[in-house]
C-alpha atoms as a PDB file:
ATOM      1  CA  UNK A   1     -10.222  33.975 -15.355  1.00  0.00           C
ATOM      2  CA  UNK A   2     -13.566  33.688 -15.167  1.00  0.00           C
ATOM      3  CA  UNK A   3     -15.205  31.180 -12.670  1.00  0.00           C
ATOM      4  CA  UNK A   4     -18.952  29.707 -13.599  1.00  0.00           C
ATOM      5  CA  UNK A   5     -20.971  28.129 -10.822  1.00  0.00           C
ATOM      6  CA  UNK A   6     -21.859  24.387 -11.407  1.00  0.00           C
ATOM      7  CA  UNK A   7     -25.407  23.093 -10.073  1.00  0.00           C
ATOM      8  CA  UNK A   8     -26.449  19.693 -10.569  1.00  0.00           C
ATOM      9  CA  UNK A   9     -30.368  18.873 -11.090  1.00  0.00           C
ATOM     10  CA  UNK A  10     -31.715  16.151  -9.264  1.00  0.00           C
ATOM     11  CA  UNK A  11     -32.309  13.987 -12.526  1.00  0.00           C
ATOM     12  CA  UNK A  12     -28.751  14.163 -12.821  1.00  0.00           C
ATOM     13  CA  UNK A  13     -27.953  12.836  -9.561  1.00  0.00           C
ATOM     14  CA  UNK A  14     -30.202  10.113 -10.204  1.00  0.00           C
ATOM     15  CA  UNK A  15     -28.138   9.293 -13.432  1.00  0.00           C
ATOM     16  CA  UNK A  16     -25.013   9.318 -11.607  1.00  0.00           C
ATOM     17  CA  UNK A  17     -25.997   6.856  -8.428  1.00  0.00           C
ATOM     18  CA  UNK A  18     -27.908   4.702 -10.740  1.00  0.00           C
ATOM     19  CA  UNK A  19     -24.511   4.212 -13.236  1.00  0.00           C
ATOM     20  CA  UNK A  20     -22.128   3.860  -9.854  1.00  0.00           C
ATOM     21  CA  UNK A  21     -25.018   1.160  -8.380  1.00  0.00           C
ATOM     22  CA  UNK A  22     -24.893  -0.633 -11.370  1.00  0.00           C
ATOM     23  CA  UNK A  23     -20.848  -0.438 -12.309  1.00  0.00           C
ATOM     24  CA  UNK A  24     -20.574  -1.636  -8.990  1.00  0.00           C
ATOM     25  CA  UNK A  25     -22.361  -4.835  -9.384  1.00  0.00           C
ATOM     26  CA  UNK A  26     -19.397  -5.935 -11.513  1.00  0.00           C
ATOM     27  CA  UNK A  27     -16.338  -3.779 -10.309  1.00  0.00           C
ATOM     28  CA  UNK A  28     -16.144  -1.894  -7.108  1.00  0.00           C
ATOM     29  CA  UNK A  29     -12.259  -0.081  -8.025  1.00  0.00           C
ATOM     30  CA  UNK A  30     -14.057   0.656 -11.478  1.00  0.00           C
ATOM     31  CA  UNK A  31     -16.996   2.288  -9.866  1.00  0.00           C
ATOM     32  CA  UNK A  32     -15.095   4.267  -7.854  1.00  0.00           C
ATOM     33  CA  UNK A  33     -12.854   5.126 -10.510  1.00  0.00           C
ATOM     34  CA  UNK A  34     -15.935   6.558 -12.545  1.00  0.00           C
ATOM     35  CA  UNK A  35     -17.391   8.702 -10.140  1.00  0.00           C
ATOM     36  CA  UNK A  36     -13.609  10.090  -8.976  1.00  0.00           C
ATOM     37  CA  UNK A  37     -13.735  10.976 -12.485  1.00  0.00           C
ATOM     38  CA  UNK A  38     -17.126  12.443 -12.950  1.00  0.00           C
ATOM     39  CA  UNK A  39     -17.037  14.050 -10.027  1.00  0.00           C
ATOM     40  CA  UNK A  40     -13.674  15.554 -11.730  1.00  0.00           C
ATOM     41  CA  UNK A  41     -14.804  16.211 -14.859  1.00  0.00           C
ATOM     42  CA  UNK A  42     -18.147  18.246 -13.689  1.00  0.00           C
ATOM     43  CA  UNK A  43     -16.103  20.505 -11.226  1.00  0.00           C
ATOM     44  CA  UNK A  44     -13.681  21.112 -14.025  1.00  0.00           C
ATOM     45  CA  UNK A  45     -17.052  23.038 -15.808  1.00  0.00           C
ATOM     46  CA  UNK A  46     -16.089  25.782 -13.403  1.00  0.00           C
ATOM     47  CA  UNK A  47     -13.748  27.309 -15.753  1.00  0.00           C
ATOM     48  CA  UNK A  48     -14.085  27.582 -19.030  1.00  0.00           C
ATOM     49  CA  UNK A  49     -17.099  25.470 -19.883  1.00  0.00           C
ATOM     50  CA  UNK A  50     -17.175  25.985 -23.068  1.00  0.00           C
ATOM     51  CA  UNK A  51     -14.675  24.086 -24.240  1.00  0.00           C
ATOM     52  CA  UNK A  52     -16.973  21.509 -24.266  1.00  0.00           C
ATOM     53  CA  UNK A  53     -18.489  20.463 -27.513  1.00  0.00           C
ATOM     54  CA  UNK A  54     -22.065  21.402 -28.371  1.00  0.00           C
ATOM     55  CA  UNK A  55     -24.617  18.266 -28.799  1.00  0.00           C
ATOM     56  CA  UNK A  56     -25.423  17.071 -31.976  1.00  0.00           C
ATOM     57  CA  UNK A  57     -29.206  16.717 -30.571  1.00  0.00           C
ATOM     58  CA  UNK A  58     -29.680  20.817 -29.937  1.00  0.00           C
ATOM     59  CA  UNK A  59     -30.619  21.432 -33.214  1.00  0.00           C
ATOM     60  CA  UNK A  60     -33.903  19.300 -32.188  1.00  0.00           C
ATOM     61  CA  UNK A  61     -34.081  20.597 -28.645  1.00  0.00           C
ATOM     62  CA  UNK A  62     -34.371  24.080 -29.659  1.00  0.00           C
ATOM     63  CA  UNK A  63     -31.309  25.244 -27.181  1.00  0.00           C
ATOM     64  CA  UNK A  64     -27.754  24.970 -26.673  1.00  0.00           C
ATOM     65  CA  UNK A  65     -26.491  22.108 -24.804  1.00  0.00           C
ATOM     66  CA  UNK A  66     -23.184  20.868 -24.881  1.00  0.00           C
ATOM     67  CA  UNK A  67     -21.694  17.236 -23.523  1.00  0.00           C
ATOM     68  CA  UNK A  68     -18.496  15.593 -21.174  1.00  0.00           C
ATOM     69  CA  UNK A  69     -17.995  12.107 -22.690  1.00  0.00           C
ATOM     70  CA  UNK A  70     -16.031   9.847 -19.969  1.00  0.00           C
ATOM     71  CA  UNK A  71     -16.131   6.146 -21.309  1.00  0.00           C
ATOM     72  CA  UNK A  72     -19.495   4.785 -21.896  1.00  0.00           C
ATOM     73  CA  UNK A  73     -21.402   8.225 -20.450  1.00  0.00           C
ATOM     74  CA  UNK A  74     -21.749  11.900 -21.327  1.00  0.00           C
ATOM     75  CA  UNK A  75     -22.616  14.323 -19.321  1.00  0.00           C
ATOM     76  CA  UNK A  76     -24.876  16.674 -20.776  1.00  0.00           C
ATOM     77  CA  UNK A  77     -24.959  20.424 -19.188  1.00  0.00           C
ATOM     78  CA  UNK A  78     -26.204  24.151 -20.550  1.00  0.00           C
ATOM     79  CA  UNK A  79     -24.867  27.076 -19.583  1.00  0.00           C
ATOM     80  CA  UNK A  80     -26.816  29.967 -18.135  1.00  0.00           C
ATOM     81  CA  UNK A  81     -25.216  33.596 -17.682  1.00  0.00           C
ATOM     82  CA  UNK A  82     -22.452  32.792 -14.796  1.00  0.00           C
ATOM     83  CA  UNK A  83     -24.108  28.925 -13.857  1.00  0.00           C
ATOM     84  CA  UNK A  84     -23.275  25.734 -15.549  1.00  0.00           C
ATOM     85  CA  UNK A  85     -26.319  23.552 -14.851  1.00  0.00           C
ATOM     86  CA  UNK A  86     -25.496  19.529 -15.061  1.00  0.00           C
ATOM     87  CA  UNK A  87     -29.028  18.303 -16.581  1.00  0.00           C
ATOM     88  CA  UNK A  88     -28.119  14.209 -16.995  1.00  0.00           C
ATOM     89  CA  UNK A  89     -25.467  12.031 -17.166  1.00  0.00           C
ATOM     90  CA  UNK A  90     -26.248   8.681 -19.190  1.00  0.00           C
ATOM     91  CA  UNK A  91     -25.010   5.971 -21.646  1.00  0.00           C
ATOM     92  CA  UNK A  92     -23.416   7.333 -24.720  1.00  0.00           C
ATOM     93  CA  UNK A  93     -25.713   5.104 -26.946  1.00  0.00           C
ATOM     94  CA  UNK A  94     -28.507   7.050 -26.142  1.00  0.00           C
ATOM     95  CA  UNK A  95     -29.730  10.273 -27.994  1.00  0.00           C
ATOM     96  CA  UNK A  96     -31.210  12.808 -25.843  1.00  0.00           C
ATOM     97  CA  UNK A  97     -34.898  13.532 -26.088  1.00  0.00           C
ATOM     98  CA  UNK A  98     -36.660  16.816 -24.905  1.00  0.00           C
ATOM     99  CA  UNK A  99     -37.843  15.117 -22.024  1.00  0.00           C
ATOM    100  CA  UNK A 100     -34.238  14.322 -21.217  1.00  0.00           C
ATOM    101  CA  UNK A 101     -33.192  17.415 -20.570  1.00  0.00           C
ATOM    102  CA  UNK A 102     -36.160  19.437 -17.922  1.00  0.00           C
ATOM    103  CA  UNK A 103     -34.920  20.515 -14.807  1.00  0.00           C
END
């Protein structure tokens, strides 16, 4: 089976320590609960990241992108060749804009 590396920008880092931060204000066993599972979900792009659904914004942005949904928050990543690249995770509400999406 083949095995895809996962990098995660620094925007998307951002994204994840801001949603912790704030689902922490309320809920400390729910924030840590979210990132167990975001942390899960993103390593689980290792193999077979595809399964993933493709956005319904990449008609717009001009490349394929496809999305983890975990609650509230998707996690929106492209594939490249053998690397997965994690490009933002934010509130499901939101659409995602070109400048949403630049490493």
């Amino acid at each position: 089976m083949r095995k895809f590396h996962v990098e995660i920008t620094r925007k998307a880092e951002s994204d994840i320590t801001s949603i912790f931060e704030y689902i922490l204000r309320d809920d400390i066993n729910a924030a840590g609960r979210w990132i167990e599972e975001i942390e899960r979900q993103i390593g689980s792009l290792e193999i077979f990241p595809t399964r993933s659904p493709v956005i319904p914004e990449t008609k717009e942005l001009g490349q394929e992108y496809r999305h983890l949904i975990y609650g509230n928050y998707r996690t929106i990543f492209r594939i490249q060749g053998s690397k997965v690249i994690i490009l933002r995770v934010f509130h499901g509400a939101r659409l995602l804009g070109l400048d949403g999406v630049r490493e």
